[in-house]
Structure formats: C-alpha cells, structure tokens
N, C-alpha and C. Protein backbone atom coordinates (compact mmCIF):
# COMPACT_ATOMS: atom_id res chain seq x y z
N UNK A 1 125.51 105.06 67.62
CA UNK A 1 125.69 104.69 66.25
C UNK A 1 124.32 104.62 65.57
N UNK A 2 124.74 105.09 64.76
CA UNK A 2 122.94 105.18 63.65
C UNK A 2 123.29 104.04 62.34
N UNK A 3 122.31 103.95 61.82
CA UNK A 3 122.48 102.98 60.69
C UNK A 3 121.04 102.88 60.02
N UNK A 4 121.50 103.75 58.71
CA UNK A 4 119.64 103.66 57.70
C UNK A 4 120.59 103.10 56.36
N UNK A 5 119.28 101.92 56.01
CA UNK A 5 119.29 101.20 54.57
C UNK A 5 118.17 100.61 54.41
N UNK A 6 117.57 100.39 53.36
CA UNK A 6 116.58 100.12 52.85
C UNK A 6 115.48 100.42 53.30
N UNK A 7 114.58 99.17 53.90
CA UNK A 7 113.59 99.38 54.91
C UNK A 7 113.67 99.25 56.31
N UNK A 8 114.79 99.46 57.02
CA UNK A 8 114.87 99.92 58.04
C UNK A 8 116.25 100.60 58.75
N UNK A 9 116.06 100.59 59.88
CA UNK A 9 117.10 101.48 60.37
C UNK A 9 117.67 100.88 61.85
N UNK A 10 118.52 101.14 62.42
CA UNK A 10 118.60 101.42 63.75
C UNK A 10 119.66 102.00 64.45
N UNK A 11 119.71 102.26 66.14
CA UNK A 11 120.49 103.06 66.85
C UNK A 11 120.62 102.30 67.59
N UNK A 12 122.12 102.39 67.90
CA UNK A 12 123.12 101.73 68.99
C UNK A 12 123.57 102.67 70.51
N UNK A 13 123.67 102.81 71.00
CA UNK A 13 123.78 103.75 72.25
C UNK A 13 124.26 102.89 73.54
N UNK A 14 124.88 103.56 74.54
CA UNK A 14 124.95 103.49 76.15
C UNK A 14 124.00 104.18 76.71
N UNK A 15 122.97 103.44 77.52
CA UNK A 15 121.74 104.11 78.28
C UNK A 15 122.67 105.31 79.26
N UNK A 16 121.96 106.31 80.03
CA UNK A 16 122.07 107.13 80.41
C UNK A 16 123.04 107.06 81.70
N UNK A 17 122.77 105.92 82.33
CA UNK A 17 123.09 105.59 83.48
C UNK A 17 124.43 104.29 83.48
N UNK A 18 124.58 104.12 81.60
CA UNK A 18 125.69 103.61 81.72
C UNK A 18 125.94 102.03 82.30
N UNK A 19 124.74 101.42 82.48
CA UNK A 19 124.33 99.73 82.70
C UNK A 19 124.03 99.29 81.76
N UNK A 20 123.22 99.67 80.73
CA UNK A 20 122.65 98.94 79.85
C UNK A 20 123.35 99.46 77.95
N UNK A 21 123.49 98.83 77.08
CA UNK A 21 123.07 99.25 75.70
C UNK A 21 121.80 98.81 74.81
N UNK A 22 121.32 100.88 74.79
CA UNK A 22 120.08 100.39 74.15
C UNK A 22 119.88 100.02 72.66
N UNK A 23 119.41 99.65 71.91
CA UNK A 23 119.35 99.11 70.49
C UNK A 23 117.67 99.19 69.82
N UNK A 24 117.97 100.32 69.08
CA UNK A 24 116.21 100.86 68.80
C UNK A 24 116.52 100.15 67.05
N UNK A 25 115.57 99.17 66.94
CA UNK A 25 115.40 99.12 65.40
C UNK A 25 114.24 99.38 64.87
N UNK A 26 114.12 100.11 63.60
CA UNK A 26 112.70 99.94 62.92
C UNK A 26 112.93 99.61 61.43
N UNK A 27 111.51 99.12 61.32
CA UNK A 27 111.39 98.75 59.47
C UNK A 27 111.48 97.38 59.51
N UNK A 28 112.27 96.57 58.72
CA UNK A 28 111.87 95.23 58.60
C UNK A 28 113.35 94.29 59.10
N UNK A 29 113.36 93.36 60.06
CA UNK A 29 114.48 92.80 60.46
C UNK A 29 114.40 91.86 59.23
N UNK A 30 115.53 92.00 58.46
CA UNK A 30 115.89 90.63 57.68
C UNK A 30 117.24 90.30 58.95
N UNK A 31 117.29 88.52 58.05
CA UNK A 31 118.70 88.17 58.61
C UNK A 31 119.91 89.02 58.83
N UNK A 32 119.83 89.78 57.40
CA UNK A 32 121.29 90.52 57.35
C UNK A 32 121.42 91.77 58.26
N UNK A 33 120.37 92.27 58.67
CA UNK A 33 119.73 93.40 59.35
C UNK A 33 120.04 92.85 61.06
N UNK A 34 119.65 91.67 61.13
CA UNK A 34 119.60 91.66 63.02
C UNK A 34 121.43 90.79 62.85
N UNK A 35 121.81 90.31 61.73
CA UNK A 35 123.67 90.29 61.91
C UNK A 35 124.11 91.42 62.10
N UNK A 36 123.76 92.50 61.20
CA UNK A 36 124.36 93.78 61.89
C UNK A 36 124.19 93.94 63.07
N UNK A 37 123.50 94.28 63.65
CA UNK A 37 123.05 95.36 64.51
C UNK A 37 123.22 93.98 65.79
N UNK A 38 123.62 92.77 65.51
CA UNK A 38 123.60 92.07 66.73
C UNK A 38 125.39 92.06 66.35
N UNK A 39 126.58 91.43 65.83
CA UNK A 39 127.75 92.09 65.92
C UNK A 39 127.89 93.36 66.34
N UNK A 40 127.17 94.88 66.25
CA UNK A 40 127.78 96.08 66.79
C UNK A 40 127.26 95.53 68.12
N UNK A 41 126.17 95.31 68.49
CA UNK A 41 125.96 95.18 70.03
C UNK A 41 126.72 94.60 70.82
N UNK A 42 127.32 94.01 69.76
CA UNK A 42 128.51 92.39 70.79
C UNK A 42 129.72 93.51 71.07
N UNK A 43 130.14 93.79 69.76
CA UNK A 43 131.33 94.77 69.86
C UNK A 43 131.49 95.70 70.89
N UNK A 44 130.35 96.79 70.93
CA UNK A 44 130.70 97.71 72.00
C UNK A 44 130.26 97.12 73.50
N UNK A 45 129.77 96.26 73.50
CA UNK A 45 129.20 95.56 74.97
C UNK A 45 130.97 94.89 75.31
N UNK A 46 131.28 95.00 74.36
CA UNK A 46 132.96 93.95 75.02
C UNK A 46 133.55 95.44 75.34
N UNK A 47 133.67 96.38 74.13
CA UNK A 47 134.31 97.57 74.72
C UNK A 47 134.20 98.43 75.67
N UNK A 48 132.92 98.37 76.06
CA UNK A 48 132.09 98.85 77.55
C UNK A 48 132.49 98.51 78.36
N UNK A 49 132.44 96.73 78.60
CA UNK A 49 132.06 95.77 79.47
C UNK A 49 130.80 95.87 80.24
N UNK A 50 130.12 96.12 79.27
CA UNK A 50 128.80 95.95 79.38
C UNK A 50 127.57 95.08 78.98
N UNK A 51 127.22 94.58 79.62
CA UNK A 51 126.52 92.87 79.52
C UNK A 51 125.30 93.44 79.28
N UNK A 52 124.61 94.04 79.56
CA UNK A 52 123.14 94.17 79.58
C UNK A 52 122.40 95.37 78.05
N UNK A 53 121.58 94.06 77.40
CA UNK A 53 121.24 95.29 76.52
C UNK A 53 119.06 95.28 76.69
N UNK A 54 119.28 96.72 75.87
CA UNK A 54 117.66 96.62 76.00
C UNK A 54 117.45 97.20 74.47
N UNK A 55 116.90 96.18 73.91
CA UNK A 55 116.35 96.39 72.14
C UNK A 55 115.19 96.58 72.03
N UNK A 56 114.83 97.31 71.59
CA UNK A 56 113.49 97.83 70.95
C UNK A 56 113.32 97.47 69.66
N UNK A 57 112.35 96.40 69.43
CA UNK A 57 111.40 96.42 68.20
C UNK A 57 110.27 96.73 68.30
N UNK A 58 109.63 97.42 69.21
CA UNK A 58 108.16 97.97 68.97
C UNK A 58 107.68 98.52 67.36
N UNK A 59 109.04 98.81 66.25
CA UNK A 59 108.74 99.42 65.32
C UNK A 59 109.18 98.45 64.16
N UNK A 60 109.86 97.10 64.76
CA UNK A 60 110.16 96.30 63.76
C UNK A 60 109.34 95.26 63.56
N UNK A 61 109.29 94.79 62.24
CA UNK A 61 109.54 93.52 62.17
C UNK A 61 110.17 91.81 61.54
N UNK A 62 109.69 91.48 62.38
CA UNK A 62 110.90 90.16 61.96
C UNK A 62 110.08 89.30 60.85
N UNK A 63 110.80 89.60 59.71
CA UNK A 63 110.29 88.80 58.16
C UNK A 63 111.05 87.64 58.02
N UNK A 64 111.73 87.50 59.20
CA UNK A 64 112.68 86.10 58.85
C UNK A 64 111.56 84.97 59.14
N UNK A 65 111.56 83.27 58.32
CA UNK A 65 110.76 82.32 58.27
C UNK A 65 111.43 81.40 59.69
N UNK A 66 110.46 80.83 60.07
CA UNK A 66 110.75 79.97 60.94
C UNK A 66 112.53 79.21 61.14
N UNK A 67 112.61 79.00 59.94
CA UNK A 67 114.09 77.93 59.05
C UNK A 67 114.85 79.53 59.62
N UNK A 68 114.61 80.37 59.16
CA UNK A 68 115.88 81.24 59.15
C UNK A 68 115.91 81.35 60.71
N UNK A 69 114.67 82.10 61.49
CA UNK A 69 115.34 81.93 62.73
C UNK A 69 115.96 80.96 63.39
N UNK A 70 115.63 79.68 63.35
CA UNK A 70 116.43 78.56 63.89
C UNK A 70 118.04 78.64 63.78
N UNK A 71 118.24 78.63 61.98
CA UNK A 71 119.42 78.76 61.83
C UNK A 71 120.27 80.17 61.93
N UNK A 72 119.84 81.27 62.27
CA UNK A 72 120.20 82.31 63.25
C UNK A 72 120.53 82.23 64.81
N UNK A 73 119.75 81.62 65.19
CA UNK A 73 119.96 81.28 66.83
C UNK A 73 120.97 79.99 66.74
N UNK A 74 120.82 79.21 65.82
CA UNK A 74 121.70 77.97 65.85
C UNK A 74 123.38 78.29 65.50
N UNK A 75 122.92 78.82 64.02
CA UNK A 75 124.41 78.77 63.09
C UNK A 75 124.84 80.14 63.79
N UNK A 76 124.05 81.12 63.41
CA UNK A 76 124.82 82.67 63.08
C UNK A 76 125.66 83.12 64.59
N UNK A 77 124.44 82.99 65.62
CA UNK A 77 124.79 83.31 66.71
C UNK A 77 126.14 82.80 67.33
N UNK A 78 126.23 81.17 67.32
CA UNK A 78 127.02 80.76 67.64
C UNK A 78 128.49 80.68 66.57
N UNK A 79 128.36 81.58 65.43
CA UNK A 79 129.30 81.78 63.97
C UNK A 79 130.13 82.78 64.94
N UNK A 80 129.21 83.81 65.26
CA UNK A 80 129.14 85.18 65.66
C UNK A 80 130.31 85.49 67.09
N UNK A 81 130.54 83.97 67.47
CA UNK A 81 131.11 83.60 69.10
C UNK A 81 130.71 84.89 70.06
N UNK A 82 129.67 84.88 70.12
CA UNK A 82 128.42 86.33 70.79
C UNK A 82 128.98 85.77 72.79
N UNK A 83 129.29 86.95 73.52
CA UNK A 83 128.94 86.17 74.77
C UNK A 83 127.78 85.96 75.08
N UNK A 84 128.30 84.86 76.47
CA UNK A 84 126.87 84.54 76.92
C UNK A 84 126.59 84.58 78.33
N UNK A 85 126.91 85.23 78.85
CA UNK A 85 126.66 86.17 79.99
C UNK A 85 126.16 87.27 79.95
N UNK A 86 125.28 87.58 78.80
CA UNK A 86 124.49 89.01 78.73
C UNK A 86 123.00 88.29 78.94
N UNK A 87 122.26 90.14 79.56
CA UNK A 87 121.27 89.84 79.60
C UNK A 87 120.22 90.79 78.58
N UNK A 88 119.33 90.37 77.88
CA UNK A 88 118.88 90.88 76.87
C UNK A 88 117.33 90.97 77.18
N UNK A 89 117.00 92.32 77.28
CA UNK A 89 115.25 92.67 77.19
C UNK A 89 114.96 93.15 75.85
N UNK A 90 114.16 92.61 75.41
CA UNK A 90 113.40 93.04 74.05
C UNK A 90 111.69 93.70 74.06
N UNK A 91 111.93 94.50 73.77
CA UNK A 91 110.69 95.24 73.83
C UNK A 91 110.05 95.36 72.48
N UNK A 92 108.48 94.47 72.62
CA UNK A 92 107.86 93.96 71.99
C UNK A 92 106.62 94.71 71.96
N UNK A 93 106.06 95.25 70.51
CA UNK A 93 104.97 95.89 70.24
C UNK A 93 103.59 94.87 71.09
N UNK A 94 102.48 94.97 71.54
CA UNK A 94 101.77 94.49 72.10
C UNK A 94 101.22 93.28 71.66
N UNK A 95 100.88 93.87 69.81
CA UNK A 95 100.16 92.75 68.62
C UNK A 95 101.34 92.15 68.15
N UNK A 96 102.30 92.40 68.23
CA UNK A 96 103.61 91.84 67.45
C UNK A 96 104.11 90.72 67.67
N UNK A 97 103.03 89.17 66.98
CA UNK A 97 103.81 88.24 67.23
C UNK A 97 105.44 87.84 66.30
N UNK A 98 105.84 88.62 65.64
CA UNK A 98 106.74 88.25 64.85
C UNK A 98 107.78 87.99 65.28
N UNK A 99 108.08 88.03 66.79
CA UNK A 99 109.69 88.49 67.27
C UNK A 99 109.62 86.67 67.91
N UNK A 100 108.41 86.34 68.34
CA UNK A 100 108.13 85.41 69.31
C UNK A 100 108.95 84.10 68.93
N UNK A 101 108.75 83.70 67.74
CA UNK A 101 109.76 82.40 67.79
C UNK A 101 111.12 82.99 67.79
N UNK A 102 111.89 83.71 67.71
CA UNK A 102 113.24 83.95 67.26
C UNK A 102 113.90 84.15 69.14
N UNK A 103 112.33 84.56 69.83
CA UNK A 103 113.14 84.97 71.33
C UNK A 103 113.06 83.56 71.85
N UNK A 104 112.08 82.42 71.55
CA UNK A 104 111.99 80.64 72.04
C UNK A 104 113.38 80.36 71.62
N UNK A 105 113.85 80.58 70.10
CA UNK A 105 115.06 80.11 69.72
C UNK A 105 116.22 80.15 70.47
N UNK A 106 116.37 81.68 70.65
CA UNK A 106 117.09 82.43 71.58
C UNK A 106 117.84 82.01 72.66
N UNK A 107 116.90 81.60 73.64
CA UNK A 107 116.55 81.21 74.89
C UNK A 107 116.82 79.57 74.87
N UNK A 108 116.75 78.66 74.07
CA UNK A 108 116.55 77.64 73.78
C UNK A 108 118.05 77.38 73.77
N UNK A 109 118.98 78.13 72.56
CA UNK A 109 120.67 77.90 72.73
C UNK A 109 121.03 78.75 73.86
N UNK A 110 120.23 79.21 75.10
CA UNK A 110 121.40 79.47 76.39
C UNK A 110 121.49 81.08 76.59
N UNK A 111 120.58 81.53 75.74
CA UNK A 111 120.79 83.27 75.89
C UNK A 111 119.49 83.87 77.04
N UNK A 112 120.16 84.62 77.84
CA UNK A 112 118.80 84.90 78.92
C UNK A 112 118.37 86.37 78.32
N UNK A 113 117.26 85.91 77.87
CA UNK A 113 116.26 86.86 76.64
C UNK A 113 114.66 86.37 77.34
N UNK A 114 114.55 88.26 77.81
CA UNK A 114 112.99 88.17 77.64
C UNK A 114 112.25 89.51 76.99
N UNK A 115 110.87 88.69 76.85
CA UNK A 115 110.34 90.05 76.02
C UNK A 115 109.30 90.86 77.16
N UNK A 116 109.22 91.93 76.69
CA UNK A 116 108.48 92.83 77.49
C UNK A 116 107.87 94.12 76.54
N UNK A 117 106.63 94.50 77.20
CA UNK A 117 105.88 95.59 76.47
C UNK A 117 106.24 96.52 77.36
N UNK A 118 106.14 96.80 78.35
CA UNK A 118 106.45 97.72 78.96
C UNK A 118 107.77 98.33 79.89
N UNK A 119 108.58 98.98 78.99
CA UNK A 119 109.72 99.45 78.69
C UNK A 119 110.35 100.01 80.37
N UNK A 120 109.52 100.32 81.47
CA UNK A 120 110.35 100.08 82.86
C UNK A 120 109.94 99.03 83.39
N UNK A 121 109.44 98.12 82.66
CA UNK A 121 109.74 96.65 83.28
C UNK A 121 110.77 96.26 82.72
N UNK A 122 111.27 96.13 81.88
CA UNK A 122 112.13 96.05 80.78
C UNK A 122 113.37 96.47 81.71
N UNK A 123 113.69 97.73 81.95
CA UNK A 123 114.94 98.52 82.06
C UNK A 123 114.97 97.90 83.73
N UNK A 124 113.74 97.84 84.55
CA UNK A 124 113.75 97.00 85.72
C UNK A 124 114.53 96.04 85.68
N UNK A 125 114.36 95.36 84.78
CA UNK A 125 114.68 94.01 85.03
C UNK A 125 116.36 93.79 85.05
N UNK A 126 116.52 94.83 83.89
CA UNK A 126 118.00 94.90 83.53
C UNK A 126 118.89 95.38 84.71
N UNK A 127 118.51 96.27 85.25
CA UNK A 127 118.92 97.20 86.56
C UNK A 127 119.24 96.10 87.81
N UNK A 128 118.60 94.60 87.96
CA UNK A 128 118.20 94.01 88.73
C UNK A 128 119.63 93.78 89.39
C-alpha cells in the first residue's frame, strides 16, 4: 500500500520472507500521519497474522510536541485497541533525535519497541 499527501508519504508491505510488515515513511510524521499508517499496520498485521513490523523513519520526522506524543501513546494507541503482542523495530536516522521520546512513550504503555540504525540488526532482531 502506498500513501502520498502533503509532506509526506508512506509504504505498507509484507517483507519478502513473509515474517515481518515493513512500513517506510518519509516527510513529516504529524499525529494524523502516524494514525494512519499505524491503523493500516494494525489492520493487515491481523489479516496476515502477522505480529512483527519493521518501520523506517530514517526519512521522517516526528513534529509531534512532547504533549502530543504522550497523548498518542496514552489516548490514541490505546483508542486504536492496537495489539499487544507485536514486536516493533524502528529504524532511526543516526542524528534523528525526533522519534526518541515517542519510542520511551511507546514502551512505557507495554509495546515492545526498539530503535535501531542498522537495518539487519533491526530485521535480526525481528527474525529472533
């Protein structure tokens, strides 16, 4: 699945091997931007039955304020009734602190989320 609007974009997919869904975003994550693209991930991960995703923001970033991520990880996520038996690698540009509080948040309500720069550590981990 593809998806372009405004300032950014992203792609939804089943990795190759059929374990993981990958989730490439670029341009700017607003709130309304990571509700999308985090409902399609929920959606086809139930239609899969596939738990494990690997997101790429190396090209995004997250303009949401402190307040919004909280109440994203707090309200939306749990609005969202998201499972929680997935495991989620996020792949993080090197300088890119922007993602960093939203993955503490994350992690904080019960989601096993880590970040990683390097994308077969990443898919490692998921594979595990």
């Amino acid at each position: 699945m593809l998806f372009k609007g405004g300032d950014m974009s992203y792609t939804i997919a089943p990795s190759k091997n059929g374990k993981y869904i990958v989730c490439q975003v670029s341009g700017l994550m607003t709130r309304e931007v990571s509700l999308a693209f985090t409902k399609e991930l929920d959606r086809l991960s139930r239609e899969l039955h596939i738990k494990r995703f690997l997101t790429d923001v190396r090209e995004a970033k997250n303009v949401l304020s402190v307040l919004e991520n909280y109440d994203y990880a707090y309200k939306d996520m749990q609005d969202m009734n998201l499972q929680r038996d997935v495991r989620v690698a996020i792949l993080v540009a090197p300088a890119d602190e922007s993602h960093s509080f939203a993955l503490t948040v994350s992690r904080n309500v019960g989601y096993d989320v880590r970040a990683f720069h390097d994308e077969k550590a990443a898919i490692g981990w998921l594979n595990e």
